[in-house]
PDB file of N, CA and C in Angstrom:
ATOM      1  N   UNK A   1     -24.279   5.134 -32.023  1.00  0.00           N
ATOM      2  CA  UNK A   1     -24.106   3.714 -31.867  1.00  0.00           C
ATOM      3  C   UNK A   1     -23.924   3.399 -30.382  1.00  0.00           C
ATOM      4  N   UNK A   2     -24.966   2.516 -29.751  1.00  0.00           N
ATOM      5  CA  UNK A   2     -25.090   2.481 -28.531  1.00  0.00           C
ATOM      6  C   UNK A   2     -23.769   0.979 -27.954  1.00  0.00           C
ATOM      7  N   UNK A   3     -23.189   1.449 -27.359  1.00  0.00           N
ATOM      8  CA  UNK A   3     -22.678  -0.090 -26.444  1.00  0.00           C
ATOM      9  C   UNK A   3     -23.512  -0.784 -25.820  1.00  0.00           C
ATOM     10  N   UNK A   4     -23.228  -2.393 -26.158  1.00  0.00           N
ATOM     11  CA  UNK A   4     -23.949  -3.589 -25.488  1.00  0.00           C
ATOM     12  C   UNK A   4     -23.427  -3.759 -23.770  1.00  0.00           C
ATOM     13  N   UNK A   5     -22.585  -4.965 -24.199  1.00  0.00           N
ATOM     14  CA  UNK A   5     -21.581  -5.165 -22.699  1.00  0.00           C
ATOM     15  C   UNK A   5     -20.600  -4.182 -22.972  1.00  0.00           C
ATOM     16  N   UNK A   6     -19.932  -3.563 -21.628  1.00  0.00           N
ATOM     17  CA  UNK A   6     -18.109  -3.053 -21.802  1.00  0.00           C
ATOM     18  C   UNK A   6     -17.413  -4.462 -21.509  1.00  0.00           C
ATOM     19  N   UNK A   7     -16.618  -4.029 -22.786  1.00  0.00           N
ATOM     20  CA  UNK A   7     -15.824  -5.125 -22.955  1.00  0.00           C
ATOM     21  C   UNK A   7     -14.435  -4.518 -22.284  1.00  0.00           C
ATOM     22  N   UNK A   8     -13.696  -3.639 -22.234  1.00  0.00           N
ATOM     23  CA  UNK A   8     -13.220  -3.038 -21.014  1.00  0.00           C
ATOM     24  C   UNK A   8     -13.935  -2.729 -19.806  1.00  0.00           C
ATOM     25  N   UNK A   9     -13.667  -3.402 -18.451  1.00  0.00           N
ATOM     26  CA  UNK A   9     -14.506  -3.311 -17.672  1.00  0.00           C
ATOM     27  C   UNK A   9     -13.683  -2.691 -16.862  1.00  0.00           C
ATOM     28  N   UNK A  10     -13.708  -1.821 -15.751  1.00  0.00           N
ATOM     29  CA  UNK A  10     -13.084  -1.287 -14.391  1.00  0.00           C
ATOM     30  C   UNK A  10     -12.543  -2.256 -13.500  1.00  0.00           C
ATOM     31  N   UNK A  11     -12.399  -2.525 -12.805  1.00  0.00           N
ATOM     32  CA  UNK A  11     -12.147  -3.717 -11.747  1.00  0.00           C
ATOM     33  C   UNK A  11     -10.872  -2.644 -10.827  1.00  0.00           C
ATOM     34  N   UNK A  12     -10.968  -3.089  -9.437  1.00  0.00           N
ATOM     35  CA  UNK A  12     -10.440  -2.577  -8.479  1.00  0.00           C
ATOM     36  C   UNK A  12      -9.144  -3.791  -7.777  1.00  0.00           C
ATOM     37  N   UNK A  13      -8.088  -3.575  -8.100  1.00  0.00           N
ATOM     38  CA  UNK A  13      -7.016  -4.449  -7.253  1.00  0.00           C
ATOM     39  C   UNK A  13      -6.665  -4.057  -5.725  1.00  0.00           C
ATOM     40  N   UNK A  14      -6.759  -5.244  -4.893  1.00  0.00           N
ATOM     41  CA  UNK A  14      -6.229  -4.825  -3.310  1.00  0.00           C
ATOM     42  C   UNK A  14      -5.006  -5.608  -3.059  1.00  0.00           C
ATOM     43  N   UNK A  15      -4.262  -4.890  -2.272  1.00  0.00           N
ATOM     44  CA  UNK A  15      -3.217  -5.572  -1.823  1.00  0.00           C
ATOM     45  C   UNK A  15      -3.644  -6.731  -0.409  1.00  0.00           C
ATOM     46  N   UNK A  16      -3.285  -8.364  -1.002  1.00  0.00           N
ATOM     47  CA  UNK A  16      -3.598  -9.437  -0.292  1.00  0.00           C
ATOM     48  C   UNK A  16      -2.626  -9.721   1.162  1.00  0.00           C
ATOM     49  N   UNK A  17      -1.294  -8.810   1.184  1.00  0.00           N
ATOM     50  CA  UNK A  17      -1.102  -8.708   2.733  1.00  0.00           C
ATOM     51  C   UNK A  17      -1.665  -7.725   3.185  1.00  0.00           C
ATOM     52  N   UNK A  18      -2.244  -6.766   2.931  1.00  0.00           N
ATOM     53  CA  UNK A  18      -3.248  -5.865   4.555  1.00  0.00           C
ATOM     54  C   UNK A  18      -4.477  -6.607   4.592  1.00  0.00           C
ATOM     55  N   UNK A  19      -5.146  -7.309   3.591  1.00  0.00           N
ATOM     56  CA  UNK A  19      -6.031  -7.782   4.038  1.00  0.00           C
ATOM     57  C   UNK A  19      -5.784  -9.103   4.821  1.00  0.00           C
ATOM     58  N   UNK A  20      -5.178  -9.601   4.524  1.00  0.00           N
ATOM     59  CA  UNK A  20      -4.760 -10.841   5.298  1.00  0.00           C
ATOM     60  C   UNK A  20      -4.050 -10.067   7.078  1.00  0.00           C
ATOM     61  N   UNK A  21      -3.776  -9.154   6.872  1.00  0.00           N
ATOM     62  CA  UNK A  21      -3.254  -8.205   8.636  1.00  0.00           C
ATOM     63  C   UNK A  21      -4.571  -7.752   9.323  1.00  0.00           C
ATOM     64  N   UNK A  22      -5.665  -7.348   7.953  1.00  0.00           N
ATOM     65  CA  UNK A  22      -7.015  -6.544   8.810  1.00  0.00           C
ATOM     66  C   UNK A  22      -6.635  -4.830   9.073  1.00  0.00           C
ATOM     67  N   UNK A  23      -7.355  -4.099   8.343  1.00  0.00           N
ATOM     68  CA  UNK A  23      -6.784  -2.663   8.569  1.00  0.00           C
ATOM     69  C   UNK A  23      -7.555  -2.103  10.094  1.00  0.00           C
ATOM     70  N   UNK A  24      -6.362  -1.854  11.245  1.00  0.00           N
ATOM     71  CA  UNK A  24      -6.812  -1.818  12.479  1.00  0.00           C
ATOM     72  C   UNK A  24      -5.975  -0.551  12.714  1.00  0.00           C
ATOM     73  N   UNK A  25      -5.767  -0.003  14.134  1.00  0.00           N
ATOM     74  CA  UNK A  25      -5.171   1.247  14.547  1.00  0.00           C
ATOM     75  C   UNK A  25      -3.636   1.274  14.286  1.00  0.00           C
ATOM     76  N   UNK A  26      -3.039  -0.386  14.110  1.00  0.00           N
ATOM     77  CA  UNK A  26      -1.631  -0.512  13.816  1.00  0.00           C
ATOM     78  C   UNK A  26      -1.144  -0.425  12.604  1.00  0.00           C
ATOM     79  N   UNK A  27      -2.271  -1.046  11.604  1.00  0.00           N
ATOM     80  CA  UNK A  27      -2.077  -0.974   9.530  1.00  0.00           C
ATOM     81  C   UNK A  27      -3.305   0.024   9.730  1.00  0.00           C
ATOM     82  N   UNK A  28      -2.483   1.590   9.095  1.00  0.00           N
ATOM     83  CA  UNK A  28      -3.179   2.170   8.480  1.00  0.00           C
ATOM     84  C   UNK A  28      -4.683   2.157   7.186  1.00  0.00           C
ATOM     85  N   UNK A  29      -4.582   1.416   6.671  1.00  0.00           N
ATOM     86  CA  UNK A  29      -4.982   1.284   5.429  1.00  0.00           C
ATOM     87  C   UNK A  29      -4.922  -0.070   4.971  1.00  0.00           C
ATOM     88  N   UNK A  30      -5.135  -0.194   3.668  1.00  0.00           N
ATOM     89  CA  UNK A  30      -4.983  -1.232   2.888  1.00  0.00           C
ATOM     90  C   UNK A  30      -5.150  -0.419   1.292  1.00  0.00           C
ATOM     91  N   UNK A  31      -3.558  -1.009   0.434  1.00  0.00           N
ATOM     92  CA  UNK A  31      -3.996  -0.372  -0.689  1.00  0.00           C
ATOM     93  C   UNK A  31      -4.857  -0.703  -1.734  1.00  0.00           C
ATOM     94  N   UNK A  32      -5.041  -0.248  -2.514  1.00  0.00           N
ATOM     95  CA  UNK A  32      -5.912   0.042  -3.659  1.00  0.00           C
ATOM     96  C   UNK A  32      -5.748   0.019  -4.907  1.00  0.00           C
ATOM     97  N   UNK A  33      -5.594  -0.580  -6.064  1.00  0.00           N
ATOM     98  CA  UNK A  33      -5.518   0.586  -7.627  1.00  0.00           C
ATOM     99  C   UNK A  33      -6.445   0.356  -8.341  1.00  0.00           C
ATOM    100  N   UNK A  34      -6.821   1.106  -9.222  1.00  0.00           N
ATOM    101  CA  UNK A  34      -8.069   0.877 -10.025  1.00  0.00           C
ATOM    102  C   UNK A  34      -7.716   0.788 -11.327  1.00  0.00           C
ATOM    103  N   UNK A  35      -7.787  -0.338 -12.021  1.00  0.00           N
ATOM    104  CA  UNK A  35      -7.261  -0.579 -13.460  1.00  0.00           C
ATOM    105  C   UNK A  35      -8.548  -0.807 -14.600  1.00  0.00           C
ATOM    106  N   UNK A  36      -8.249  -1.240 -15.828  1.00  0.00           N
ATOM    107  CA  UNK A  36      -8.869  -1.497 -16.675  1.00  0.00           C
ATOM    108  C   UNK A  36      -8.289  -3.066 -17.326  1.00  0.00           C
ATOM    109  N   UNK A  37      -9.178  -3.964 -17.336  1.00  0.00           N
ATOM    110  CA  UNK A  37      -9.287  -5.102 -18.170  1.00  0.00           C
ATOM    111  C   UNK A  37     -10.034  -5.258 -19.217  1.00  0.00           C
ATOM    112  N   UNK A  38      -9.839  -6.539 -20.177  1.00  0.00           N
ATOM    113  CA  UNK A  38     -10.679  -6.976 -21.132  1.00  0.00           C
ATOM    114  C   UNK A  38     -10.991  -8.473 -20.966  1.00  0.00           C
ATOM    115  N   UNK A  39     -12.447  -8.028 -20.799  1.00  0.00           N
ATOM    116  CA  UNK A  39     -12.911  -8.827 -20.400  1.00  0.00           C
ATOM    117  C   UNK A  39     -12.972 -10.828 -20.898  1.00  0.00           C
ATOM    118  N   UNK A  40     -13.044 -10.332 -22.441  1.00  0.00           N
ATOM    119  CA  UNK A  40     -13.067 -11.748 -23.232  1.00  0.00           C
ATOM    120  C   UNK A  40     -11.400 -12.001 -23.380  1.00  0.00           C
ATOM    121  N   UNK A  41     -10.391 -11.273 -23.247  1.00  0.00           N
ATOM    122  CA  UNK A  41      -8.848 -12.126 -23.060  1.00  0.00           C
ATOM    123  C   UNK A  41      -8.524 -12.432 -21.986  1.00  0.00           C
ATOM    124  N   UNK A  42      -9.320 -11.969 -20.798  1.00  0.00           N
ATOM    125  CA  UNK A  42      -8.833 -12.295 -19.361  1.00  0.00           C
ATOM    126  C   UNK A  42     -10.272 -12.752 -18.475  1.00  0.00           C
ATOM    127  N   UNK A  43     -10.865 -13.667 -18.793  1.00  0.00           N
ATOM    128  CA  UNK A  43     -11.919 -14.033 -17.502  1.00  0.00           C
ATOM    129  C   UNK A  43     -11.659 -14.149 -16.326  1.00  0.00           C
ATOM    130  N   UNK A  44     -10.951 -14.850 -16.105  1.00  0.00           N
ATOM    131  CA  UNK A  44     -10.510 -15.111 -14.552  1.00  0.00           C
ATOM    132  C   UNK A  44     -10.265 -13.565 -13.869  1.00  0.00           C
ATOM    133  N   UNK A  45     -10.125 -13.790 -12.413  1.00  0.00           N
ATOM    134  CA  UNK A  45      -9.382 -12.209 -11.479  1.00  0.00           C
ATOM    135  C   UNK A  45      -7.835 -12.192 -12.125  1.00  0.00           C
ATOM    136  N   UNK A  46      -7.746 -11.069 -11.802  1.00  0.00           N
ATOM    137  CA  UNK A  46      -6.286 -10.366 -12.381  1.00  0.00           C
ATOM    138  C   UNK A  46      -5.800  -9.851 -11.101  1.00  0.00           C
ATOM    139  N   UNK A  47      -4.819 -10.880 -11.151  1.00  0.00           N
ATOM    140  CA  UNK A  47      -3.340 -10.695 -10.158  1.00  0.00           C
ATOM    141  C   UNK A  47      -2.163  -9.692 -10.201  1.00  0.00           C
ATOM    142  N   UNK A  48      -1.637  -8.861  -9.956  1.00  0.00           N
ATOM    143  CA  UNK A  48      -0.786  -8.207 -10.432  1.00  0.00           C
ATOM    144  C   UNK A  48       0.398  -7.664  -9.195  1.00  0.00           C
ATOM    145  N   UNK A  49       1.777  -7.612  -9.726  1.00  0.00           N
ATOM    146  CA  UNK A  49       2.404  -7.131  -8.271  1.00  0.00           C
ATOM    147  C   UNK A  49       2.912  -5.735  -8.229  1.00  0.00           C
ATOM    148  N   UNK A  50       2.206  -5.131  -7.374  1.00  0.00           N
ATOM    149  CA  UNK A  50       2.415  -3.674  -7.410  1.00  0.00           C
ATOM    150  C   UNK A  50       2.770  -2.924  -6.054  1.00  0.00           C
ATOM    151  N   UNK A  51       3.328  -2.065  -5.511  1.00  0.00           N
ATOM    152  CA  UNK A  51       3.837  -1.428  -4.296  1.00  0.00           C
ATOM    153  C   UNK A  51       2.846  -1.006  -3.949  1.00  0.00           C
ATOM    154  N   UNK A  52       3.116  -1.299  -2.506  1.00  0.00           N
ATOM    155  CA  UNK A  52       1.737  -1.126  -1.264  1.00  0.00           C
ATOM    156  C   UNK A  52       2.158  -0.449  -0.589  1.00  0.00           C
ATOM    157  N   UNK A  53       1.818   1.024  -0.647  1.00  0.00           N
ATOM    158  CA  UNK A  53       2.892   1.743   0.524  1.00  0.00           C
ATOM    159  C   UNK A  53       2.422   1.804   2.085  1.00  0.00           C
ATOM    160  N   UNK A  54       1.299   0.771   2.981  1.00  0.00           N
ATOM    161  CA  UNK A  54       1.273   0.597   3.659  1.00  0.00           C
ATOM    162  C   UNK A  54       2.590  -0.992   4.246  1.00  0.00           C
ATOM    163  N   UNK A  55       2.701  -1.638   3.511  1.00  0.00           N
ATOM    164  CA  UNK A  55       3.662  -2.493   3.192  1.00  0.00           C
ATOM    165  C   UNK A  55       5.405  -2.053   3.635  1.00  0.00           C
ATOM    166  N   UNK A  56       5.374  -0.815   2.557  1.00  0.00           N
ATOM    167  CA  UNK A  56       6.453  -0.668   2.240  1.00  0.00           C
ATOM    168  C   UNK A  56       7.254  -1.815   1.247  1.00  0.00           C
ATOM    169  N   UNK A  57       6.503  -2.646   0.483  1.00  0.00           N
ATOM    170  CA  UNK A  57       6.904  -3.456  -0.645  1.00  0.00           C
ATOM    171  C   UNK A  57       6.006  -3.622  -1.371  1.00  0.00           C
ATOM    172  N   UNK A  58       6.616  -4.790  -2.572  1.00  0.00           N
ATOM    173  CA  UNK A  58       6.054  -4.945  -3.631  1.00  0.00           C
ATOM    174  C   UNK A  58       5.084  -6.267  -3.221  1.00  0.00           C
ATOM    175  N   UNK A  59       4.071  -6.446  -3.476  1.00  0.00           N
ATOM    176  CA  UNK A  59       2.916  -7.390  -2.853  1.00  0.00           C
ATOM    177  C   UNK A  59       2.058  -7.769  -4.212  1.00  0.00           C
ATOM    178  N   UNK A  60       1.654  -8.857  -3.944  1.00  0.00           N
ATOM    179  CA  UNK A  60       0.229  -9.270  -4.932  1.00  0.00           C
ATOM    180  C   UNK A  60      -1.095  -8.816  -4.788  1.00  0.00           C
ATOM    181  N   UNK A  61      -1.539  -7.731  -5.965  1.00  0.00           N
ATOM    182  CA  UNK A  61      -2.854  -7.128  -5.732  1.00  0.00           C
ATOM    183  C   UNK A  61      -3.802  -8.007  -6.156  1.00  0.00           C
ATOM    184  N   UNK A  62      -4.485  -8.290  -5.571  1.00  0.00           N
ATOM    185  CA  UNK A  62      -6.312  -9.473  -6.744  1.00  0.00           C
ATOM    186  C   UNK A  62      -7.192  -8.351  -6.701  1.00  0.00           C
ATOM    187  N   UNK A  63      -7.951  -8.847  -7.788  1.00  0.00           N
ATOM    188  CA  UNK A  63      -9.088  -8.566  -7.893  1.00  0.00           C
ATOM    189  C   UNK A  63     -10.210  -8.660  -7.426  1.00  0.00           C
ATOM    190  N   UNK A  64     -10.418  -7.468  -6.544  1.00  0.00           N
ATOM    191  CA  UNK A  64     -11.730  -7.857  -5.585  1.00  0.00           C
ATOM    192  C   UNK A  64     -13.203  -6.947  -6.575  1.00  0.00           C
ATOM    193  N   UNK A  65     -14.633  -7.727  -5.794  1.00  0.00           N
ATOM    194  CA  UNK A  65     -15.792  -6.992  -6.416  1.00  0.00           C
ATOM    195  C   UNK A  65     -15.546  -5.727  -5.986  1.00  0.00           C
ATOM    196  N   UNK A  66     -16.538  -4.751  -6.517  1.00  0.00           N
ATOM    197  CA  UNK A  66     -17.252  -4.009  -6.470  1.00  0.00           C
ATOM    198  C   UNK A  66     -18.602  -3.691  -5.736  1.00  0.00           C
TER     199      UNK A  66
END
């Protein structure tokens, strides 16, 4: 039985203060996590607050493309 759409899709969360700093020689990095959604209970991007250890706190990750 073949799958149509994934209705669990991948999607990648970034933390919105390094990108808002720009990862340069002073911010290491910018973090990352890679989660799983569903797609038909959640359309919109998925926000979530998770520790940025370039930060050193807890920050709002979005959902960026792929």
């Amino acid at each position: 039985m073949a799958k149509g759409k994934d209705i669990r899709g991948r999607v990648i969360l970034e933390c919105t203060s390094c990108t808002r700093k720009g990862a340069n020689k002073e911010f290491p990095g910018i973090s990352r996590y890679i989660t799983q959604k569903n797609r038909h209970n959640t359309p919109s991007r998925l926000e979530l607050r998770k520790f940025c250890r370039y930060c050193y706190k807890h920050t709002i990750h979005g959902e960026i493309k792929k």
